[in-house]
Protein backbone atom coordinates (compact mmCIF):
# COMPACT_ATOMS: atom_id res chain seq x y z
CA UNK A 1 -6.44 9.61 11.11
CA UNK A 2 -7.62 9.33 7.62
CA UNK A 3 -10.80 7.15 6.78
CA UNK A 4 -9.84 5.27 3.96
CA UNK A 5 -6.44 3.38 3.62
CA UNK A 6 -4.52 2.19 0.42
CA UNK A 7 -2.61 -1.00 -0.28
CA UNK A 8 -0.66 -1.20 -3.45
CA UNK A 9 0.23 -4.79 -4.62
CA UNK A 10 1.70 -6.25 -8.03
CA UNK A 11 -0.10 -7.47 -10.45
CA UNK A 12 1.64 -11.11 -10.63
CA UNK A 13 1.57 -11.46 -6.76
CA UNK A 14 0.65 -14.60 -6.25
CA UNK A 15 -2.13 -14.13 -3.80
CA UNK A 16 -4.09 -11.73 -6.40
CA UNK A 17 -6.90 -14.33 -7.76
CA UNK A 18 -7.32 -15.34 -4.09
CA UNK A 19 -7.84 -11.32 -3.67
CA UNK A 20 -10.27 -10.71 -5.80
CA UNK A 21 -12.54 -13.46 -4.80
CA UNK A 22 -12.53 -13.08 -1.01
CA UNK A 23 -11.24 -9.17 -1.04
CA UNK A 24 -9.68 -10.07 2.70
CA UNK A 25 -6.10 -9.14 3.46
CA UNK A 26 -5.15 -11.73 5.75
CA UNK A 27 -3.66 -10.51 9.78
CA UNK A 28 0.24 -10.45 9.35
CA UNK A 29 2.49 -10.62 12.14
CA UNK A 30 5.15 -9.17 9.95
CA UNK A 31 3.17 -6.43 9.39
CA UNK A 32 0.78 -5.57 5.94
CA UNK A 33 2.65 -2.36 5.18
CA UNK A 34 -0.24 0.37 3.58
CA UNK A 35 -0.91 4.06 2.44
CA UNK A 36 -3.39 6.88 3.29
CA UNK A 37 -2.43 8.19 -0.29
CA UNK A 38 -4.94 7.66 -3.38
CA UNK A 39 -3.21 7.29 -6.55
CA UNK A 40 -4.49 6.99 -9.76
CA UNK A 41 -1.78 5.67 -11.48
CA UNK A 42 1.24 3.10 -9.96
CA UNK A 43 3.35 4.66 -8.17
CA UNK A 44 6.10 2.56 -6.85
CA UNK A 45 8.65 5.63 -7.19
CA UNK A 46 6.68 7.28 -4.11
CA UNK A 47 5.95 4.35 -2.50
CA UNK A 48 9.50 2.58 -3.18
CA UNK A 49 8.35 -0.84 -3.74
CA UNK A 50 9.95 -3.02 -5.88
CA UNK A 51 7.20 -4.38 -7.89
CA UNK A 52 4.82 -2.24 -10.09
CA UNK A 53 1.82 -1.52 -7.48
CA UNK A 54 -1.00 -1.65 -10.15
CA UNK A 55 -3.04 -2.98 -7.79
CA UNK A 56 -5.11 -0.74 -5.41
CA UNK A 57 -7.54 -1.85 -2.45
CA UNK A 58 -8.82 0.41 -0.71
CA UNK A 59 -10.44 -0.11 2.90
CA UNK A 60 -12.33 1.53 5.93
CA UNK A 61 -9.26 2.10 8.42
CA UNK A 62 -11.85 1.82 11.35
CA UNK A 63 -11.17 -1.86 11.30
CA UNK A 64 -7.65 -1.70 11.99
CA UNK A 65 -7.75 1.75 14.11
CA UNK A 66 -6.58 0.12 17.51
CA UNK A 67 -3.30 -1.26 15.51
CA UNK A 68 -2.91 1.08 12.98
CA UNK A 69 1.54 2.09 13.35
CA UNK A 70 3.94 3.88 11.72
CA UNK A 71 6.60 1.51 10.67
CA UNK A 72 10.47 1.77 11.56
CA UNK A 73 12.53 2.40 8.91
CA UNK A 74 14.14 -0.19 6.95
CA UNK A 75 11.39 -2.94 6.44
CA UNK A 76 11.16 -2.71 10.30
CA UNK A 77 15.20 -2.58 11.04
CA UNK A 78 15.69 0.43 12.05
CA UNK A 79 15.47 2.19 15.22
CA UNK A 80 13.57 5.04 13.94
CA UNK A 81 9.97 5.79 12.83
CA UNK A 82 9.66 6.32 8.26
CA UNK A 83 6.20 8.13 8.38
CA UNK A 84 7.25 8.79 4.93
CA UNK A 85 8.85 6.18 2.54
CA UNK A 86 13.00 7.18 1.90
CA UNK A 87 14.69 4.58 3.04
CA UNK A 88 14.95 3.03 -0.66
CA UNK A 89 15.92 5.21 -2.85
CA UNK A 90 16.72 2.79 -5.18
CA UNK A 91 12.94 2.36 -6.13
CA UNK A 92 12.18 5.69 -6.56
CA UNK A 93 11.93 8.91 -5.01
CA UNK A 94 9.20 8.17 -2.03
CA UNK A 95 7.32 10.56 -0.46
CA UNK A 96 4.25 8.82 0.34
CA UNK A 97 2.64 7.84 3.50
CA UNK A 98 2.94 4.25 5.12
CA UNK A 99 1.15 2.84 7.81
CA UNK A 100 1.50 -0.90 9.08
CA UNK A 101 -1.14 -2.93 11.25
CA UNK A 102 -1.13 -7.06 11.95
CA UNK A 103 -4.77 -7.09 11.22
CA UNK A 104 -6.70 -8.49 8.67
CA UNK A 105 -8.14 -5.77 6.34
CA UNK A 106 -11.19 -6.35 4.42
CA UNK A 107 -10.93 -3.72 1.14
CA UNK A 108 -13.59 -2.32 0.05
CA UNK A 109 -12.77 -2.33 -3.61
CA UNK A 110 -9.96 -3.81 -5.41
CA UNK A 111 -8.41 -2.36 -8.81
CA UNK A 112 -6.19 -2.42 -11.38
CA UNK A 113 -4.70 1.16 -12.01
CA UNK A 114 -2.72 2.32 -15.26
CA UNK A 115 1.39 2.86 -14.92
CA UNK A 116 0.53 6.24 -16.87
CA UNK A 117 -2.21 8.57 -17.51
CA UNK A 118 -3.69 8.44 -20.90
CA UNK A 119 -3.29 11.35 -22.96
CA UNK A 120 -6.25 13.34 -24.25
CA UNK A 121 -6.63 13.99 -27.78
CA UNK A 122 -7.67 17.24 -29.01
């Protein structure tokens, strides 16, 4: 299991000044849906999301390690296990990893991450 989990989040959710203040995740019994992959620019082709994911907290998954799952497909509909994201390839071409846990997560750092890579000039 990987030490340090991902969750990518919008920019205009509306939770996101909350966020920031109290960095605390709230425990979801729907599930809080999360990534052991570190990106350094939004990437909500991999993770097919349909918002822009330009915000990254990161966290210590020993919190949630006793409830740490892999998710069924289809936002929890289907009857098989997406380790992966596929299932929507209308946001993109997924790829990345996804976890879900009910827990609250406390992040250890919460930022806002470019939608591209800046180019160097020579």
């Amino acid at each position: 299991m990987p030490s340090t989990g991902y969750r990518y989040m919008s920019e205009n959710a509306f939770y996101i000044d909350d966020l920031k203040k109290t960095k605390l995740i709230p425990e979801n019994l729907n599930g809080t849906y999360f990534s052991f992959d570190n990106y350094d620019i939004a990437s909500q082709s991999k993770l097919q999301v349909p918002h822009d994911a330009s915000i990254k907290g990161s966290f210590d998954t020993l919190q949630i390690i006793d409830d740490i799952k892999v998710p069924y497909g289809n936002w929890g509909n289907a009857n098989y296990l997406e380790p992966l994201t596929k299932d929507f390839p209308q946001f993109g071409s997924g790829g990345a990893t996804q976890a879900i846990t009910n827990q609250a997560i406390k992040l250890d750092s919460l930022e806002k991450i470019p939608y591209y890579l800046p180019t160097s000039k020579e």
